[in-house]
PDB file of N, CA and C in Angstrom:
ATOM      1  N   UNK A   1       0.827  -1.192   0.000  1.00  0.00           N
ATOM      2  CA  UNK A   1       0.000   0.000   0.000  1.00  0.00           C
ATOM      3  C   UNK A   1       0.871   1.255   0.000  1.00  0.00           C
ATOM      4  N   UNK A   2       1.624   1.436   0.736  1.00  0.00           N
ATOM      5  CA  UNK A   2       2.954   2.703   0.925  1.00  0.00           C
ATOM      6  C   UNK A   2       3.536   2.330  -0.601  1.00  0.00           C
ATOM      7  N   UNK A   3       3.959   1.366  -0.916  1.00  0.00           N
ATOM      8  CA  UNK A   3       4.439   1.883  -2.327  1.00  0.00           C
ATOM      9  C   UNK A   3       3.324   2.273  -3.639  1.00  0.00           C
ATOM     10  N   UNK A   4       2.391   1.647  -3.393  1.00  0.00           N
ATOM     11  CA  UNK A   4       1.328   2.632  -4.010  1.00  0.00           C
ATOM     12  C   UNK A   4       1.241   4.046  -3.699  1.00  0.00           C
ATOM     13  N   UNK A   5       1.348   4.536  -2.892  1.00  0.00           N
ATOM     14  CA  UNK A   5       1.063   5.986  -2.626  1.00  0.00           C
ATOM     15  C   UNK A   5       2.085   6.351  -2.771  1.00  0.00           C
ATOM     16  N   UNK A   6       3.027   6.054  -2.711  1.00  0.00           N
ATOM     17  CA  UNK A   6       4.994   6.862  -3.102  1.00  0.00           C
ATOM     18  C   UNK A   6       4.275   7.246  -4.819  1.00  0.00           C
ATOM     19  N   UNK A   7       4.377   6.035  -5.200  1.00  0.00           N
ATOM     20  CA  UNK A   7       3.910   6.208  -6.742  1.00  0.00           C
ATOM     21  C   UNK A   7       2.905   7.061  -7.460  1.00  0.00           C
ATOM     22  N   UNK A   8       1.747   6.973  -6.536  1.00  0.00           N
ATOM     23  CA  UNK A   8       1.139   8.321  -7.463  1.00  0.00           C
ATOM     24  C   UNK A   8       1.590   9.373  -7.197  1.00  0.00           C
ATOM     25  N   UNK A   9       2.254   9.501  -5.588  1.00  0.00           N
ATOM     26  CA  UNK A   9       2.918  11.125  -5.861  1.00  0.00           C
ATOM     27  C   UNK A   9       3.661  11.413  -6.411  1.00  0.00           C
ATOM     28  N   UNK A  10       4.685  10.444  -6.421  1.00  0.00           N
ATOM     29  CA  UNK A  10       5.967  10.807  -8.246  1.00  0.00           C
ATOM     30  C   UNK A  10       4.839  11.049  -9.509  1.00  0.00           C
ATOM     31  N   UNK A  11       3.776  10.392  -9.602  1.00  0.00           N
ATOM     32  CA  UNK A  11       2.874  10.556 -10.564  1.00  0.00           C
ATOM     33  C   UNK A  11       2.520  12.002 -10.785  1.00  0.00           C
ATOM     34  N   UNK A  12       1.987  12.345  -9.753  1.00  0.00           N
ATOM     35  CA  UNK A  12       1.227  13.665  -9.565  1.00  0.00           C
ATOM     36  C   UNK A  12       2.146  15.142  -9.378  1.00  0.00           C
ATOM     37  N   UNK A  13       3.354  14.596  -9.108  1.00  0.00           N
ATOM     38  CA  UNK A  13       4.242  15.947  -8.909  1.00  0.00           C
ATOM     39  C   UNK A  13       5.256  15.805 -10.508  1.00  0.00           C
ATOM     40  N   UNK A  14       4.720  14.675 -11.399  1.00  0.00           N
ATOM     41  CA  UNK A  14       5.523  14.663 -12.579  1.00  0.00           C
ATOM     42  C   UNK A  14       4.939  15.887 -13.370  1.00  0.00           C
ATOM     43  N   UNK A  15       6.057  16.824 -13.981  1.00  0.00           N
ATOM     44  CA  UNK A  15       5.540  17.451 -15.012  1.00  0.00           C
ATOM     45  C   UNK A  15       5.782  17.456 -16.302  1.00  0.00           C
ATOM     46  N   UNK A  16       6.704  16.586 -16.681  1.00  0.00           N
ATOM     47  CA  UNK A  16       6.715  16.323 -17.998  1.00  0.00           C
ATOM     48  C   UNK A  16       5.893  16.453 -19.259  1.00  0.00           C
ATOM     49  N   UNK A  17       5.918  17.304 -19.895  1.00  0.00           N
ATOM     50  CA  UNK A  17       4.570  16.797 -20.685  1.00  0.00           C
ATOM     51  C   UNK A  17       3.247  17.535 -20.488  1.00  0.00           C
ATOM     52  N   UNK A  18       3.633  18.341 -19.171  1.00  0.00           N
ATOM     53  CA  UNK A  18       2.247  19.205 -18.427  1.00  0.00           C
ATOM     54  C   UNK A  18       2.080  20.056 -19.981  1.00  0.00           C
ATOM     55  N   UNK A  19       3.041  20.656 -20.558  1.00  0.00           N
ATOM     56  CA  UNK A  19       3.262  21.983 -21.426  1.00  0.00           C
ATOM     57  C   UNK A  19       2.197  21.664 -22.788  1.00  0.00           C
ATOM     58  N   UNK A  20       2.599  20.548 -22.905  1.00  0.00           N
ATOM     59  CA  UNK A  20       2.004  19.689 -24.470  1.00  0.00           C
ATOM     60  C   UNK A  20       0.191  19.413 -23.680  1.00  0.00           C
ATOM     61  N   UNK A  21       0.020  18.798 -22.800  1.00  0.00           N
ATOM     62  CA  UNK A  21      -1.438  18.896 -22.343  1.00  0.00           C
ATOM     63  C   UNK A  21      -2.260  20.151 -22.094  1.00  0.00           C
ATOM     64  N   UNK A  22      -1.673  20.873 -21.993  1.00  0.00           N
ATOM     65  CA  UNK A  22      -2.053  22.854 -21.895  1.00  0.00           C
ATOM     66  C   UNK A  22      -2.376  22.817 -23.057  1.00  0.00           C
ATOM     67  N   UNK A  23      -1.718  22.985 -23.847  1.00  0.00           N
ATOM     68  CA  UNK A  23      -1.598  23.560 -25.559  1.00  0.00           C
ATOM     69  C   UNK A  23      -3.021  22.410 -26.105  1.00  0.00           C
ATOM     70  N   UNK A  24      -2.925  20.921 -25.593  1.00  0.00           N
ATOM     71  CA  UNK A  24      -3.890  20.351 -26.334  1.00  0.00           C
ATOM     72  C   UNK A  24      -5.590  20.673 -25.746  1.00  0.00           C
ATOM     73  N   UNK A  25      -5.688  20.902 -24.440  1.00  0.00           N
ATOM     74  CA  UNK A  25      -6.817  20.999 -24.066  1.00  0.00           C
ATOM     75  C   UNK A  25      -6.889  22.532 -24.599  1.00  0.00           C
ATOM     76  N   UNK A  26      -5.606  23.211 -24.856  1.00  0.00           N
ATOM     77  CA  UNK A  26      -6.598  25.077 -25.446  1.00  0.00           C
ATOM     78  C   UNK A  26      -7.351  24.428 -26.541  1.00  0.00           C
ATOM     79  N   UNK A  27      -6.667  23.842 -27.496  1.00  0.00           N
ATOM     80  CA  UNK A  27      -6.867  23.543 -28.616  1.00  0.00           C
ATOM     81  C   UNK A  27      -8.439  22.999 -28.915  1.00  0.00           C
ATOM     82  N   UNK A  28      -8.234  22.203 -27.954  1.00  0.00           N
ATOM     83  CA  UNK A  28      -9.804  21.072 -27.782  1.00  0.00           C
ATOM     84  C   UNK A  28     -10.657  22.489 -27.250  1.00  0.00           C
ATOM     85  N   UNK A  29     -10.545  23.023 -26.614  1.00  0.00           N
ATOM     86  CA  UNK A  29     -11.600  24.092 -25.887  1.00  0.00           C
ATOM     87  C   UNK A  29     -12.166  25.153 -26.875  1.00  0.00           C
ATOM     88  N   UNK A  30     -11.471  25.676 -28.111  1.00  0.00           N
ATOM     89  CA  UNK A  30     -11.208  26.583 -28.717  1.00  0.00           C
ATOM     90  C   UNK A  30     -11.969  25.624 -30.245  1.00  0.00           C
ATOM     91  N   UNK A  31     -11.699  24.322 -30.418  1.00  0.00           N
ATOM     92  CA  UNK A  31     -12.339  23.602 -31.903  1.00  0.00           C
ATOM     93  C   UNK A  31     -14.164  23.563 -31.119  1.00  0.00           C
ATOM     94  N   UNK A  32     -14.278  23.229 -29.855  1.00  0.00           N
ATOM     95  CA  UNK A  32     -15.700  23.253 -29.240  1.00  0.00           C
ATOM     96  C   UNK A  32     -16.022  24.245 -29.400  1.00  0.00           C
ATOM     97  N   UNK A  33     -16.195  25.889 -29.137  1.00  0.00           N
ATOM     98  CA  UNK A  33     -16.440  26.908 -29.134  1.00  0.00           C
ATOM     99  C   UNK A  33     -16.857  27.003 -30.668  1.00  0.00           C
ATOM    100  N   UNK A  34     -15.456  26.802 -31.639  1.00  0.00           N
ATOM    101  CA  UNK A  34     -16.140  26.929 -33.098  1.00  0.00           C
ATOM    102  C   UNK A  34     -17.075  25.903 -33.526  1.00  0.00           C
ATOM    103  N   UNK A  35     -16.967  24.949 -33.308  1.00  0.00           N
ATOM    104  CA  UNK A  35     -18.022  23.939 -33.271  1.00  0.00           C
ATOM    105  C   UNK A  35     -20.113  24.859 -32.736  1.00  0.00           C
ATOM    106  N   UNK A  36     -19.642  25.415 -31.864  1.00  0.00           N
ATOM    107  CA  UNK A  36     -20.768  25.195 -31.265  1.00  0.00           C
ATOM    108  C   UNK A  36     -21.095  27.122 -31.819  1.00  0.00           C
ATOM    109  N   UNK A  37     -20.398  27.971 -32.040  1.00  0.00           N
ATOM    110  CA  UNK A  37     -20.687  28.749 -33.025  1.00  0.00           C
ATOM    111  C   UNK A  37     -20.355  29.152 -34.419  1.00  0.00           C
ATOM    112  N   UNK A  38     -20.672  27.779 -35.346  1.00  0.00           N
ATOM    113  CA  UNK A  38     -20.040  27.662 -36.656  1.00  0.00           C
ATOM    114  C   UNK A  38     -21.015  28.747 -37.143  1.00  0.00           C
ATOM    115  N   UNK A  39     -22.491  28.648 -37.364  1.00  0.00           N
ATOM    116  CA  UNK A  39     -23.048  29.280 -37.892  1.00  0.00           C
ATOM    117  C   UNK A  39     -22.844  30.705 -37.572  1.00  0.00           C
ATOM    118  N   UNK A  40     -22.955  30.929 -36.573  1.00  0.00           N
ATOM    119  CA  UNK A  40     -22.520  32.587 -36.708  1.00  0.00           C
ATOM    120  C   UNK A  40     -21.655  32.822 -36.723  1.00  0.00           C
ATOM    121  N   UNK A  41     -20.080  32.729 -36.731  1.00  0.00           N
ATOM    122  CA  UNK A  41     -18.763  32.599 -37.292  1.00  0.00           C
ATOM    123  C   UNK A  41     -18.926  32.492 -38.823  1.00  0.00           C
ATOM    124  N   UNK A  42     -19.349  31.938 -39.519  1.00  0.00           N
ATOM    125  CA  UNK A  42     -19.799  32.143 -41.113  1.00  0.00           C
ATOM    126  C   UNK A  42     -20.452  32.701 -40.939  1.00  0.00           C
ATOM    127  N   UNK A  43     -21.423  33.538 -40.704  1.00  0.00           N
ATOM    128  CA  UNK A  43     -22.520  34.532 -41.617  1.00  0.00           C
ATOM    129  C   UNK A  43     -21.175  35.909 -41.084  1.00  0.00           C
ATOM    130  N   UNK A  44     -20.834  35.898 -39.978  1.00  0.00           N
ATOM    131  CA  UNK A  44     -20.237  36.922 -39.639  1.00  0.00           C
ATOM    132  C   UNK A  44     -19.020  36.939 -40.766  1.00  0.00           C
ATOM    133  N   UNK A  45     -18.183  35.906 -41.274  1.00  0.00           N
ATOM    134  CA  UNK A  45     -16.950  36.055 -42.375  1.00  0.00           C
ATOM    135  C   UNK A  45     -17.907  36.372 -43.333  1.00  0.00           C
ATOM    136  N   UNK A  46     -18.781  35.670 -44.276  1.00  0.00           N
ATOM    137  CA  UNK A  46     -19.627  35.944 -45.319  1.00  0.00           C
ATOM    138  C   UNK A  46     -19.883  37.512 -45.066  1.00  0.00           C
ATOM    139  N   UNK A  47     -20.238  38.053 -44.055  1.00  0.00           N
ATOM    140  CA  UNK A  47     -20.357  39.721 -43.821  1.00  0.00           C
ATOM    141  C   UNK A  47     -19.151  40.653 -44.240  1.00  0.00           C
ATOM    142  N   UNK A  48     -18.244  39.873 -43.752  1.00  0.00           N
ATOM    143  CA  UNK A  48     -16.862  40.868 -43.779  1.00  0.00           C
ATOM    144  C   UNK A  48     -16.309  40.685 -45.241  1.00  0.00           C
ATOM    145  N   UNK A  49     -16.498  39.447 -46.122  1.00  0.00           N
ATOM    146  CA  UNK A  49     -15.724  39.524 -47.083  1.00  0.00           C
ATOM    147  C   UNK A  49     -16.794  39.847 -47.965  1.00  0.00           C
ATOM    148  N   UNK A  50     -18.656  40.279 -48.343  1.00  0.00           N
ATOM    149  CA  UNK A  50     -19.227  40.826 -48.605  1.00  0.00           C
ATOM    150  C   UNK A  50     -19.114  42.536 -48.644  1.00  0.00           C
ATOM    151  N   UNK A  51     -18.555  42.800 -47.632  1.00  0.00           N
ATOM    152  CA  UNK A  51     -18.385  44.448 -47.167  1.00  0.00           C
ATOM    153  C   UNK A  51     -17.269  44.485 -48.028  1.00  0.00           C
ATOM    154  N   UNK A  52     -16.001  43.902 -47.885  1.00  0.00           N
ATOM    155  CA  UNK A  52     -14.544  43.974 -48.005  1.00  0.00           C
ATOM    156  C   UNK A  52     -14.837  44.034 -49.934  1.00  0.00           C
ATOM    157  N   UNK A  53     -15.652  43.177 -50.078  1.00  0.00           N
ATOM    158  CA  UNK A  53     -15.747  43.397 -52.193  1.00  0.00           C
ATOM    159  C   UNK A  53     -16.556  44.481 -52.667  1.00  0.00           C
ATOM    160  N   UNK A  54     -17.644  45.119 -51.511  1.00  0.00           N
ATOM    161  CA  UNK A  54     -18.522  46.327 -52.294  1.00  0.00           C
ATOM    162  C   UNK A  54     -17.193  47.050 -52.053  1.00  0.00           C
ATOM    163  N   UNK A  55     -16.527  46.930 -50.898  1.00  0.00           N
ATOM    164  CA  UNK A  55     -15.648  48.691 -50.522  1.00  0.00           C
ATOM    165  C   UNK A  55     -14.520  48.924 -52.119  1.00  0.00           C
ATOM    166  N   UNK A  56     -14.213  47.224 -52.154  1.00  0.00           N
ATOM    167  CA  UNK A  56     -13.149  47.364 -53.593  1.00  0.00           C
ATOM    168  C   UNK A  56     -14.037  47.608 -54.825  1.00  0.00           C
ATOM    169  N   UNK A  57     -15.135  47.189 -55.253  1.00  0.00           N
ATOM    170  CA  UNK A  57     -15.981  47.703 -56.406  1.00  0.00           C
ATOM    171  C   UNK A  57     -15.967  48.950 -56.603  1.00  0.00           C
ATOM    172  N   UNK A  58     -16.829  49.493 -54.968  1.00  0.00           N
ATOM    173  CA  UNK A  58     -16.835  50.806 -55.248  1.00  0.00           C
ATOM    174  C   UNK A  58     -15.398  52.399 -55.112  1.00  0.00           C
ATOM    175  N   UNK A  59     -14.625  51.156 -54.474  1.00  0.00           N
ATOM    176  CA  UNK A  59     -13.085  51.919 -55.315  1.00  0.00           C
ATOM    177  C   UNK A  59     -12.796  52.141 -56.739  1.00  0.00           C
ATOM    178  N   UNK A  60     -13.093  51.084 -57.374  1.00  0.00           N
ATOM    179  CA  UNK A  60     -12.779  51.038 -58.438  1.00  0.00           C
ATOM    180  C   UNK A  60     -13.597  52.191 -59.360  1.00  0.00           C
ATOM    181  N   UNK A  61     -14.891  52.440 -59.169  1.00  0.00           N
ATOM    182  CA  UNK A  61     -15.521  53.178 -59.538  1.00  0.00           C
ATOM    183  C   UNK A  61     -15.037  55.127 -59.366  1.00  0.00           C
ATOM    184  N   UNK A  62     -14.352  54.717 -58.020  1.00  0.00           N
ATOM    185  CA  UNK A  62     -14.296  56.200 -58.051  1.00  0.00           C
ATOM    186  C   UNK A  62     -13.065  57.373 -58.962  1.00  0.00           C
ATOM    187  N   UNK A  63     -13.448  58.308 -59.065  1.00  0.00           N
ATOM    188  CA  UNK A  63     -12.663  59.032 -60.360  1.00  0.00           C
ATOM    189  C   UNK A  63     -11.775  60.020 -59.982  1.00  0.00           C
ATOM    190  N   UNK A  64     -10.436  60.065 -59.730  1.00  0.00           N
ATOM    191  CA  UNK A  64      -9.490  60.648 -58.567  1.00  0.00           C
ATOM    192  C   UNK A  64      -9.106  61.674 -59.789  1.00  0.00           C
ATOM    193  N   UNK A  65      -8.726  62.919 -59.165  1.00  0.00           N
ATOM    194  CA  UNK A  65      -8.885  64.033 -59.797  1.00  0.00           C
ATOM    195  C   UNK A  65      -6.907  63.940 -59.533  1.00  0.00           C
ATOM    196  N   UNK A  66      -6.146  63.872 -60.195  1.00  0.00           N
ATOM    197  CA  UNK A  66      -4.307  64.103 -59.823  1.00  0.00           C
ATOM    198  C   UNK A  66      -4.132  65.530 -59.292  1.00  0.00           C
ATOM    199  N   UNK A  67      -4.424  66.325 -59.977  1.00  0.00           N
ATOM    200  CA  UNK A  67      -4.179  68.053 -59.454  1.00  0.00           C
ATOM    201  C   UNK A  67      -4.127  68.160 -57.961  1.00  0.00           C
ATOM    202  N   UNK A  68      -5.297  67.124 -57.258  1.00  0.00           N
ATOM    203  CA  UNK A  68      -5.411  67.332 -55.876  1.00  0.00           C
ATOM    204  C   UNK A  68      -4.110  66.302 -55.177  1.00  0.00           C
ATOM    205  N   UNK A  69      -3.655  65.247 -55.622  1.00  0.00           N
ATOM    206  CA  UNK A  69      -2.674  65.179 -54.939  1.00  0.00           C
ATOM    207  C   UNK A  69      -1.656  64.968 -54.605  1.00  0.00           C
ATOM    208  N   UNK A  70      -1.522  66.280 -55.522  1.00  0.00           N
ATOM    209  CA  UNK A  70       0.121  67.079 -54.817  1.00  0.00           C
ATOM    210  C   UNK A  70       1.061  66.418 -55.212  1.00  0.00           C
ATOM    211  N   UNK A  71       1.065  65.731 -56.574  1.00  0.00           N
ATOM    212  CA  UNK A  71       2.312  64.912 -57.399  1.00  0.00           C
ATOM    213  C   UNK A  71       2.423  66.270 -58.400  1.00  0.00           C
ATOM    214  N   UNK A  72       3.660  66.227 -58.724  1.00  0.00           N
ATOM    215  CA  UNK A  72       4.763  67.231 -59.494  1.00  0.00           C
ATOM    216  C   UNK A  72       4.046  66.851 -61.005  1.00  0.00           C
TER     217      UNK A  72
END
């Protein structure tokens, strides 16, 4: 029984490896979250890269006068 309990406390005070289990449970915590707001995470990108192509269309459209700026 005493060497059972020696053993999980070398167990429990081991940290080896703690660094790599951090990084995997962010990981796991962070794919759930998108998981569980996929749909509004897409309509919200579909928004931004909707906005992001009128703003370049309507660049393209516009008619820049040179006189105003201030090239030789």
């Amino acid at each position: 029984m005493e060497a059972l309990k020696t053993a999980w406390h070398r167990f429990w005070k081991e940290e080896d490896g703690l660094g790599t289990l951090e990084i995997l449970l962010i990981i796991a915590v962070l794919l759930i979250i998108a998981i569980a707001f996929r749909k509004w995470i897409t309509k919200w990108m579909e928004s931004l890269f909707n906005d992001a192509s009128k703003e370049i269309k309507d660049s393209k459209n516009v008619n820049i006068d040179d006189s105003k700026l201030g090239t030789p």
